[in-house]
C-alpha atoms as a PDB file:
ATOM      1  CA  UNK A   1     -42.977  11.898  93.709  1.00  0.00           C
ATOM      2  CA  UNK A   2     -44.083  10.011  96.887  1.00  0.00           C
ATOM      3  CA  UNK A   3     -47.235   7.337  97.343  1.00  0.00           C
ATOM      4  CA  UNK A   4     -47.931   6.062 100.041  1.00  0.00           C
ATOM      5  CA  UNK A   5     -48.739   2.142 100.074  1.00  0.00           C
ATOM      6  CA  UNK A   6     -49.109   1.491 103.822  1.00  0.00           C
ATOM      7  CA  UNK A   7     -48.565   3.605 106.603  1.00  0.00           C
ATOM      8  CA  UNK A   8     -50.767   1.918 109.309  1.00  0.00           C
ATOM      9  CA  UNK A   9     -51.862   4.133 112.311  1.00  0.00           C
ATOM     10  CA  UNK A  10     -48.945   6.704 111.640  1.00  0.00           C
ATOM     11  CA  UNK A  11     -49.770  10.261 110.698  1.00  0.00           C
ATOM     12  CA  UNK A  12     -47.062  12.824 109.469  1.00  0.00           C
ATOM     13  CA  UNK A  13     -45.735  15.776 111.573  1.00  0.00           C
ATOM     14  CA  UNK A  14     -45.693  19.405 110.132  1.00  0.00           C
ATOM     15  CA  UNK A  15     -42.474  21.733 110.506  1.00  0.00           C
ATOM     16  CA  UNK A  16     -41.748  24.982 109.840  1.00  0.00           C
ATOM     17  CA  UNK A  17     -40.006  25.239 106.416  1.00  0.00           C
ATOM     18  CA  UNK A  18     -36.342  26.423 105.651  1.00  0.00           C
ATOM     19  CA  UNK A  19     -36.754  29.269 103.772  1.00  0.00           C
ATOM     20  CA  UNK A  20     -33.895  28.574 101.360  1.00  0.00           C
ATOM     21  CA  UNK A  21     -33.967  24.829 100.644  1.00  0.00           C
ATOM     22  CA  UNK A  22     -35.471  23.193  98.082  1.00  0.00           C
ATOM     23  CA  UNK A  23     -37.525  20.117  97.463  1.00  0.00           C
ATOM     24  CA  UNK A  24     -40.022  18.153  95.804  1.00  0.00           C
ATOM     25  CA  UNK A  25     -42.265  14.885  97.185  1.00  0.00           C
ATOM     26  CA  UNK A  26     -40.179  11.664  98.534  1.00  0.00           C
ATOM     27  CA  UNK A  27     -36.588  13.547  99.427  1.00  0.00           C
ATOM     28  CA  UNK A  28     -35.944  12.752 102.646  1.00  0.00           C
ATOM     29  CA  UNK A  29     -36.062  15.822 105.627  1.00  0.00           C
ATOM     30  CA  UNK A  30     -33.458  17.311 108.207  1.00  0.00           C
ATOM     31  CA  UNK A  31     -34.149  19.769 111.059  1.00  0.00           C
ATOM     32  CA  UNK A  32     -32.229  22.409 111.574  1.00  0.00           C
ATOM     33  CA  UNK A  33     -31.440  25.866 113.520  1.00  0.00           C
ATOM     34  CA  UNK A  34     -32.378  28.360 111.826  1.00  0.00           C
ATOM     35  CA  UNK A  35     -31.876  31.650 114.042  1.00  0.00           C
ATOM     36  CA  UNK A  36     -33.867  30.710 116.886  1.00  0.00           C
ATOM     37  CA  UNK A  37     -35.953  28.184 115.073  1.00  0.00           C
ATOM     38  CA  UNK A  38     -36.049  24.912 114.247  1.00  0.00           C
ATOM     39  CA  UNK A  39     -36.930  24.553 110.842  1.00  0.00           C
ATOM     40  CA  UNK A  40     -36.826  21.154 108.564  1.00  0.00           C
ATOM     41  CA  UNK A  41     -35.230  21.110 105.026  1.00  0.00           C
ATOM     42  CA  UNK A  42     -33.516  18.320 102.625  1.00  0.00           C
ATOM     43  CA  UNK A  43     -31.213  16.304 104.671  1.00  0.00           C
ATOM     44  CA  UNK A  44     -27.792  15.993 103.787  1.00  0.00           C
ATOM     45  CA  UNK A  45     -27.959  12.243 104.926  1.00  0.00           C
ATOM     46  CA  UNK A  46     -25.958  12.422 108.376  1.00  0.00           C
ATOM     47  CA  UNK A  47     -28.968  13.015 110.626  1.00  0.00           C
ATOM     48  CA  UNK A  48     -32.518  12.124 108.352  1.00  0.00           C
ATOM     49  CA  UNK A  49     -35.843  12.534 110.407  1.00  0.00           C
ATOM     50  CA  UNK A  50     -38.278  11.049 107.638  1.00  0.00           C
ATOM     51  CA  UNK A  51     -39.844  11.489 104.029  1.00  0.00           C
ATOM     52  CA  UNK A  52     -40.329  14.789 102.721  1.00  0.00           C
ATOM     53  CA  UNK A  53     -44.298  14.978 101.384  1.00  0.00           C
ATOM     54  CA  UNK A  54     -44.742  18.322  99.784  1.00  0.00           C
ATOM     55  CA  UNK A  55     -42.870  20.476  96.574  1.00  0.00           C
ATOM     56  CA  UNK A  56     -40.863  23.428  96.794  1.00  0.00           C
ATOM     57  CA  UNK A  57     -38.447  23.719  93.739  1.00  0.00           C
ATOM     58  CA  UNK A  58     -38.154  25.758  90.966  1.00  0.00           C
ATOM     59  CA  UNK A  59     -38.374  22.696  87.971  1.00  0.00           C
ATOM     60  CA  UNK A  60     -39.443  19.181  88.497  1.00  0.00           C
ATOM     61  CA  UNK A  61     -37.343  16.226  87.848  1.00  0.00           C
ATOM     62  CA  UNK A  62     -37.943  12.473  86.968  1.00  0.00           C
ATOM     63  CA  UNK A  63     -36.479   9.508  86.274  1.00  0.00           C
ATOM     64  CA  UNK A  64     -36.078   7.037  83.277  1.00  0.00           C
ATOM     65  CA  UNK A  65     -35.062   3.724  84.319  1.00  0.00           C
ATOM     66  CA  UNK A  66     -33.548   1.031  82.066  1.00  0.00           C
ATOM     67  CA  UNK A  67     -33.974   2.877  78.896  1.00  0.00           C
ATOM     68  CA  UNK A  68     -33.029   0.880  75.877  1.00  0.00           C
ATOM     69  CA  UNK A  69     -30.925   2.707  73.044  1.00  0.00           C
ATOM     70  CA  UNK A  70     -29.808   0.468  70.440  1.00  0.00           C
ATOM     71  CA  UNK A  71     -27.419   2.719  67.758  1.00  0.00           C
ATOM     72  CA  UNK A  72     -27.205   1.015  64.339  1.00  0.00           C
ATOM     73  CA  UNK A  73     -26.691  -1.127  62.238  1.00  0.00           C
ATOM     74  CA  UNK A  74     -23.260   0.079  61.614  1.00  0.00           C
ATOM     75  CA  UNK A  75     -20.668  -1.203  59.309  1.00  0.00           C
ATOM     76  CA  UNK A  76     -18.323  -2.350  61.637  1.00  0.00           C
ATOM     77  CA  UNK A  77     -14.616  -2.738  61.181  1.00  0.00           C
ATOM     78  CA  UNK A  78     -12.410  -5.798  62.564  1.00  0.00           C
ATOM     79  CA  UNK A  79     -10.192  -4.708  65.692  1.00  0.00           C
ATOM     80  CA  UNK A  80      -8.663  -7.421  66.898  1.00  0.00           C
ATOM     81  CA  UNK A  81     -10.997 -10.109  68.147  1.00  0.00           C
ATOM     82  CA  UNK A  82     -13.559  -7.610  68.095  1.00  0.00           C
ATOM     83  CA  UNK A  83     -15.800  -5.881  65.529  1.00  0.00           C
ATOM     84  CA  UNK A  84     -15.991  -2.118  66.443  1.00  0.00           C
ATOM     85  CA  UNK A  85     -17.612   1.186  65.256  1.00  0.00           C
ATOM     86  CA  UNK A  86     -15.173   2.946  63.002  1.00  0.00           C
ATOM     87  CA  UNK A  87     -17.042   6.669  63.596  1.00  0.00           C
ATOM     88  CA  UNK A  88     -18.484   8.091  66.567  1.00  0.00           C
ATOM     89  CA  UNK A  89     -22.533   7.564  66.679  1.00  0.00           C
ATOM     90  CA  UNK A  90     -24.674   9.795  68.661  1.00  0.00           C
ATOM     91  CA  UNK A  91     -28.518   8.476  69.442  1.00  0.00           C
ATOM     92  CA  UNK A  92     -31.043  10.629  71.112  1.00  0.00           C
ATOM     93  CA  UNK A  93     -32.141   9.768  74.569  1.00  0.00           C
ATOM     94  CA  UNK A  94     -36.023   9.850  75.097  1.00  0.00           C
ATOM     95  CA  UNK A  95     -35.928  12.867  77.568  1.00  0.00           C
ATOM     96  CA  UNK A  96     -33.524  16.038  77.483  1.00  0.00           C
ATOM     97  CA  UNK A  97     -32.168  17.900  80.302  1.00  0.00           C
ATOM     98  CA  UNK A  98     -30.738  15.044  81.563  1.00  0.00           C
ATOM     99  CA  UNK A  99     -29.008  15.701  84.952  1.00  0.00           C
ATOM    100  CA  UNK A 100     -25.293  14.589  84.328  1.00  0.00           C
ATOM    101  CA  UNK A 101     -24.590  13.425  87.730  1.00  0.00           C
ATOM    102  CA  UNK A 102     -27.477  11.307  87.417  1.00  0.00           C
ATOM    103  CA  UNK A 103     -26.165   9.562  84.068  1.00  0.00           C
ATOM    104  CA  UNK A 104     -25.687   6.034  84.409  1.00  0.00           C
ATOM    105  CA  UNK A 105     -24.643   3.520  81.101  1.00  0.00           C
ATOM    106  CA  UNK A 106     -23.801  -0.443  80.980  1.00  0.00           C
ATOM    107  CA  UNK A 107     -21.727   0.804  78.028  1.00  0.00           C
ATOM    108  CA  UNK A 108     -18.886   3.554  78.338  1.00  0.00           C
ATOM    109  CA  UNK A 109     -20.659   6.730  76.261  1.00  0.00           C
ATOM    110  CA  UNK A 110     -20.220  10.264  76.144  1.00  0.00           C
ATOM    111  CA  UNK A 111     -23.003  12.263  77.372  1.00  0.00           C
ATOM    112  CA  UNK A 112     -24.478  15.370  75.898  1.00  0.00           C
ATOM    113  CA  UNK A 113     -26.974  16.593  78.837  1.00  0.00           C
ATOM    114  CA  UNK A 114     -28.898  19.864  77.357  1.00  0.00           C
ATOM    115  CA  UNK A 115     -29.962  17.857  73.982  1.00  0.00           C
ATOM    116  CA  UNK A 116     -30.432  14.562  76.397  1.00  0.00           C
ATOM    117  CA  UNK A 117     -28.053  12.735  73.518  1.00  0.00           C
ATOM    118  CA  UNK A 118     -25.309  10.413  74.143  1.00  0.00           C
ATOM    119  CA  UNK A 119     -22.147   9.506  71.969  1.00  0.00           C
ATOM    120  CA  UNK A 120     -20.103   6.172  71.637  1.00  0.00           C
ATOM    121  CA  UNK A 121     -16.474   7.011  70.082  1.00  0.00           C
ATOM    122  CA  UNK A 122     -15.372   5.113  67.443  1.00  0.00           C
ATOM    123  CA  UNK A 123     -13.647   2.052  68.700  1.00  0.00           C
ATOM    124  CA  UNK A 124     -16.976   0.528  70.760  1.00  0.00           C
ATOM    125  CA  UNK A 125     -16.967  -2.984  70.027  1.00  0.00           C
ATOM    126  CA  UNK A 126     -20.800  -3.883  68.171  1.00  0.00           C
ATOM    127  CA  UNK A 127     -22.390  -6.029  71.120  1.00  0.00           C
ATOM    128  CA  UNK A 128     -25.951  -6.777  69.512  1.00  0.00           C
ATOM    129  CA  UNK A 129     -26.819  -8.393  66.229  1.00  0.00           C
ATOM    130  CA  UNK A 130     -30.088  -6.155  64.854  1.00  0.00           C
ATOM    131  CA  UNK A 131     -30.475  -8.173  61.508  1.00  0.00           C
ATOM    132  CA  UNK A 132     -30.103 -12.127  62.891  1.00  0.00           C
ATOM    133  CA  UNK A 133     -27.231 -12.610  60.609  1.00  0.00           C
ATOM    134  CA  UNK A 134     -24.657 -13.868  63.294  1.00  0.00           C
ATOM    135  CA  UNK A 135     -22.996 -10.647  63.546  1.00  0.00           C
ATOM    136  CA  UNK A 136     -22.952  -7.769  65.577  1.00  0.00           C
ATOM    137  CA  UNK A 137     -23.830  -4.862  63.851  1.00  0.00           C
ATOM    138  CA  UNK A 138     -25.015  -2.612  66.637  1.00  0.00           C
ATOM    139  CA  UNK A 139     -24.394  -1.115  69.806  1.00  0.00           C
ATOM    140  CA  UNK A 140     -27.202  -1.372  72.543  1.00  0.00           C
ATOM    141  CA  UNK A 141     -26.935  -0.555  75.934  1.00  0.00           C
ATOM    142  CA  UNK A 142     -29.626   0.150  78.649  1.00  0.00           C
ATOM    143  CA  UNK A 143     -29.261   4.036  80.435  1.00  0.00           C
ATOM    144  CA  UNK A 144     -30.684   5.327  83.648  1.00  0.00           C
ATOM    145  CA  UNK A 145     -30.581   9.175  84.442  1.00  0.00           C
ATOM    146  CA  UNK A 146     -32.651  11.836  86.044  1.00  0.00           C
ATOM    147  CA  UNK A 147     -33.773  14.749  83.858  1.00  0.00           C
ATOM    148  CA  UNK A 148     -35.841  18.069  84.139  1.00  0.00           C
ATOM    149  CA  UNK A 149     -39.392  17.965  83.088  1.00  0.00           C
ATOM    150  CA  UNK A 150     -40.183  20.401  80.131  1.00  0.00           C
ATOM    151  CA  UNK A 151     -43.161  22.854  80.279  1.00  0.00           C
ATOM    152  CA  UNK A 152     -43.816  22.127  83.946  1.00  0.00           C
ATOM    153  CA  UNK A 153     -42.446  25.172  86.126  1.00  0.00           C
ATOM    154  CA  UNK A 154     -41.787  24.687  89.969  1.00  0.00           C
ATOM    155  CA  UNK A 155     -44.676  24.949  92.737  1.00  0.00           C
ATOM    156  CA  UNK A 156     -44.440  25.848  96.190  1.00  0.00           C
ATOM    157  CA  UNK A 157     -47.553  23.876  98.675  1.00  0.00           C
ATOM    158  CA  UNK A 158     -45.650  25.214 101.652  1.00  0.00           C
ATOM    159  CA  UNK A 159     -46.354  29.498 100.783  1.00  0.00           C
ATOM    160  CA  UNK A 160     -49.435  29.013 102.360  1.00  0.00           C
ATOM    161  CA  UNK A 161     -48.842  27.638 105.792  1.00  0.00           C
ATOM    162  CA  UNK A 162     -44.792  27.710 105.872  1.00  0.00           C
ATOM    163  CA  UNK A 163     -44.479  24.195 107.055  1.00  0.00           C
ATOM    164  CA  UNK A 164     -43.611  21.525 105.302  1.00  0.00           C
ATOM    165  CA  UNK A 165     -45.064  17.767 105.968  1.00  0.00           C
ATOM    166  CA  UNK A 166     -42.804  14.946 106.992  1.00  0.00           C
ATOM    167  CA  UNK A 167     -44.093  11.220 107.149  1.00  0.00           C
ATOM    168  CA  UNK A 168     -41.316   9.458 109.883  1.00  0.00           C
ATOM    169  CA  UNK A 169     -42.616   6.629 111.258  1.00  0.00           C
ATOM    170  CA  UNK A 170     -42.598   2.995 109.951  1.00  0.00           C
ATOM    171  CA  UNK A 171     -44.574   2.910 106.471  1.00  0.00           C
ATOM    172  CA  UNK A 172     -43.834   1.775 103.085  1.00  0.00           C
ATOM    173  CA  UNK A 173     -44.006   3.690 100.017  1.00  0.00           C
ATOM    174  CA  UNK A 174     -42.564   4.491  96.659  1.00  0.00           C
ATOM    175  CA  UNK A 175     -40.520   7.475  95.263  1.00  0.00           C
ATOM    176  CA  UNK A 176     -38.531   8.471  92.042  1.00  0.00           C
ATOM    177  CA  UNK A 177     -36.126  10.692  94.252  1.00  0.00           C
ATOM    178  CA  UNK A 178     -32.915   8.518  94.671  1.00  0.00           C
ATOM    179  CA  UNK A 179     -29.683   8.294  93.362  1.00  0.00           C
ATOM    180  CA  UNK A 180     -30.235   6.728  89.572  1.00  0.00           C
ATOM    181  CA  UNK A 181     -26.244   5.683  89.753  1.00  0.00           C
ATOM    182  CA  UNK A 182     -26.780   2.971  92.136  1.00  0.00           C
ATOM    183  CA  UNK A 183     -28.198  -0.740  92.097  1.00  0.00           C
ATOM    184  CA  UNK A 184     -31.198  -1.621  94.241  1.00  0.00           C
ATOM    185  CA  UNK A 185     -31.682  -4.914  94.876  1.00  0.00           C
ATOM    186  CA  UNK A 186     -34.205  -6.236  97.362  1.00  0.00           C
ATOM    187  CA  UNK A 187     -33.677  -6.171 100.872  1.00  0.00           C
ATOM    188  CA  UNK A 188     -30.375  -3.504 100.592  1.00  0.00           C
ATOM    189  CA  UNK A 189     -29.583  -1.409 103.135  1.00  0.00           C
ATOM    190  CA  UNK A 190     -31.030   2.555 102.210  1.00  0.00           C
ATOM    191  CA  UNK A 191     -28.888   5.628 103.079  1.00  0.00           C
ATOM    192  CA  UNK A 192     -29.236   9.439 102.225  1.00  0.00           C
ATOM    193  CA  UNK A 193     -26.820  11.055  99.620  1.00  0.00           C
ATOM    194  CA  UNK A 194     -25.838  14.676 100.407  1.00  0.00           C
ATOM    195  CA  UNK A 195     -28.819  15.708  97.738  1.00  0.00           C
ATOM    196  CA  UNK A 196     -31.364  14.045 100.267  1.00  0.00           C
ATOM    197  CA  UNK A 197     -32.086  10.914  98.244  1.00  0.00           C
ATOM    198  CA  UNK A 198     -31.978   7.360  98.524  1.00  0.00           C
ATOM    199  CA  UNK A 199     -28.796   5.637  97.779  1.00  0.00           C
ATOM    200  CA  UNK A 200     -27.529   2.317  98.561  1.00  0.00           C
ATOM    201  CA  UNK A 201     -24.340   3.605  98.910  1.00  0.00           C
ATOM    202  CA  UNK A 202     -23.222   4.345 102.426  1.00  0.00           C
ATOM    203  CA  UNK A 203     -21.578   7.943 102.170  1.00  0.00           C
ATOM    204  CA  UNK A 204     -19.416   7.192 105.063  1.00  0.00           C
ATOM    205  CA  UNK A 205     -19.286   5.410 108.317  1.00  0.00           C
ATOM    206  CA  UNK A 206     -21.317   8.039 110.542  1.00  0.00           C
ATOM    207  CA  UNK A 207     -24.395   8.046 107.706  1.00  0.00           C
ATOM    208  CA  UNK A 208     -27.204   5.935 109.179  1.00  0.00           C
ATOM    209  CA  UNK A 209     -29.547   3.667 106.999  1.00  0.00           C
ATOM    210  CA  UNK A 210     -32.599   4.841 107.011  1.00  0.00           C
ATOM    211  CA  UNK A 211     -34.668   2.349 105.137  1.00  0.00           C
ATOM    212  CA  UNK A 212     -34.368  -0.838 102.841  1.00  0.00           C
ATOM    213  CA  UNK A 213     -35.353  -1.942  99.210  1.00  0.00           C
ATOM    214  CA  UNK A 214     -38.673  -3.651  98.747  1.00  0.00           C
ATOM    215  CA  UNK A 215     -39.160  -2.886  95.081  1.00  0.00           C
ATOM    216  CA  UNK A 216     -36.396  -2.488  92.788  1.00  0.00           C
ATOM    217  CA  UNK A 217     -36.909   0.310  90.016  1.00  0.00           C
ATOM    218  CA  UNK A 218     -37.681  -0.826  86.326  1.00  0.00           C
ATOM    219  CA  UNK A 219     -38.191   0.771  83.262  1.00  0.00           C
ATOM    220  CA  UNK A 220     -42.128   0.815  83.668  1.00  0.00           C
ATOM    221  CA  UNK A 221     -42.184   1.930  87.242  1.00  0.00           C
ATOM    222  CA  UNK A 222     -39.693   4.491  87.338  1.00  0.00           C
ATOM    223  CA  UNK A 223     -39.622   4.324  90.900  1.00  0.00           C
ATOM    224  CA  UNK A 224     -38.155   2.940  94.066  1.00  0.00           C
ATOM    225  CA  UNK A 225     -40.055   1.541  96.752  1.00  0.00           C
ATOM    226  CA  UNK A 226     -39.309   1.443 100.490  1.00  0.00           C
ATOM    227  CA  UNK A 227     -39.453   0.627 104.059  1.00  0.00           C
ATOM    228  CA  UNK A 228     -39.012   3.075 105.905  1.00  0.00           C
ATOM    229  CA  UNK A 229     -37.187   2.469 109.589  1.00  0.00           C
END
């Protein structure tokens, strides 16, 4: 997903498409040689030329953002100083086909991508108290992931033309195509991961930033928003 809050005076540029990459709406764009042509496809962040604005994948992905999961209450079991689960718990997350690269916990979980469920082994310490009594009796955590979209196959709105639209000069906007593992607060520095999203995470040295934070993501807007540079 990409919208567009203010782009001034700037217009996009069109490119011929790489055949073989894949994309969808707010990714960011690389040229390349393809043969004798130059031909734009999803950067692998060491040279970015701007923000992808058209879909050519196979499935659709999205974001949740701050997803609450509380699992209990559970009758916990003294360990220590703490009062822990003496089983393993599994609670269903609200989306499945989560993408497990994506997966992103404030409390250490095992993740079960296809069913979009995720497991805390017996020995997590109870860290919320459901019932008001005093005492934990529940785990809760807040998750962040990426996951496929059900019932919504891939589209292609380059087939026609075979050029893909790229927005690259100064504008701000918003996208759900960044890397879900990372904090944004306001003002960081934005750099391209080698899937061609946003990350505030500087790969290495050489990789450029390309934007900064002016919205962080929540768990009502599931998306990022940008300047772009």
């Amino acid at each position: 997903m990409l919208r567009l809050i203010q782009v001034g005076n700037s217009l996009p540029f069109s490119y011929p498409v790489d055949p073989s990459s894949e994309f969808q709406p707010g990714m960011i764009a690389q040229l390349s040689v393809l043969g004798n042509n130059v031909v734009c496809g999803v950067s692998d962040g060491i040279a970015p030329c701007g923000v992808i604005d058209d879909v050519k994948t196979r499935a659709f992905t999205a974001v949740s953002v701050n997803e609450l999961v509380i699992a209990g209450p559970i009758a916990g079991v003294q360990s220590g100083t703490q009062i822990v689960t003496p089983m393993d718990v599994k609670m269903e997350l609200q989306n499945a086909g989560v993408v497990p690269s994506s997966f992103r916990a404030d409390i250490e979980c095992e993740l079960i991508p296809v069913n979009g469920v995720i497991k805390f082994l017996a020995g997590t310490p109870l860290n919320f108290d459901s019932a008001g009594t005093g005492t934990p009796d529940s785990i809760r955590t807040f998750v962040t992931y990426a996951y496929q979209v059900p019932n919504m196959p891939g589209d292609d709105s380059t087939m026609s033309t075979g050029r893909v639209t790229v927005w690259f000069q100064r504008f701000i906007g918003e996208t759900d195509q960044f890397d879900t593992t990372q904090r944004y607060p306001i003002n960081a520095n934005l750099f391209v991961n080698n899937e061609g999203k946003f990350t505030t995470s500087q790969p290495a040295p050489e990789y450029p930033g390309v934007a900064m934070v002016t919205g962080t993501p929540n768990s009502i807007l599931g998306s990022l928003q940008f300047l772009w540079l």
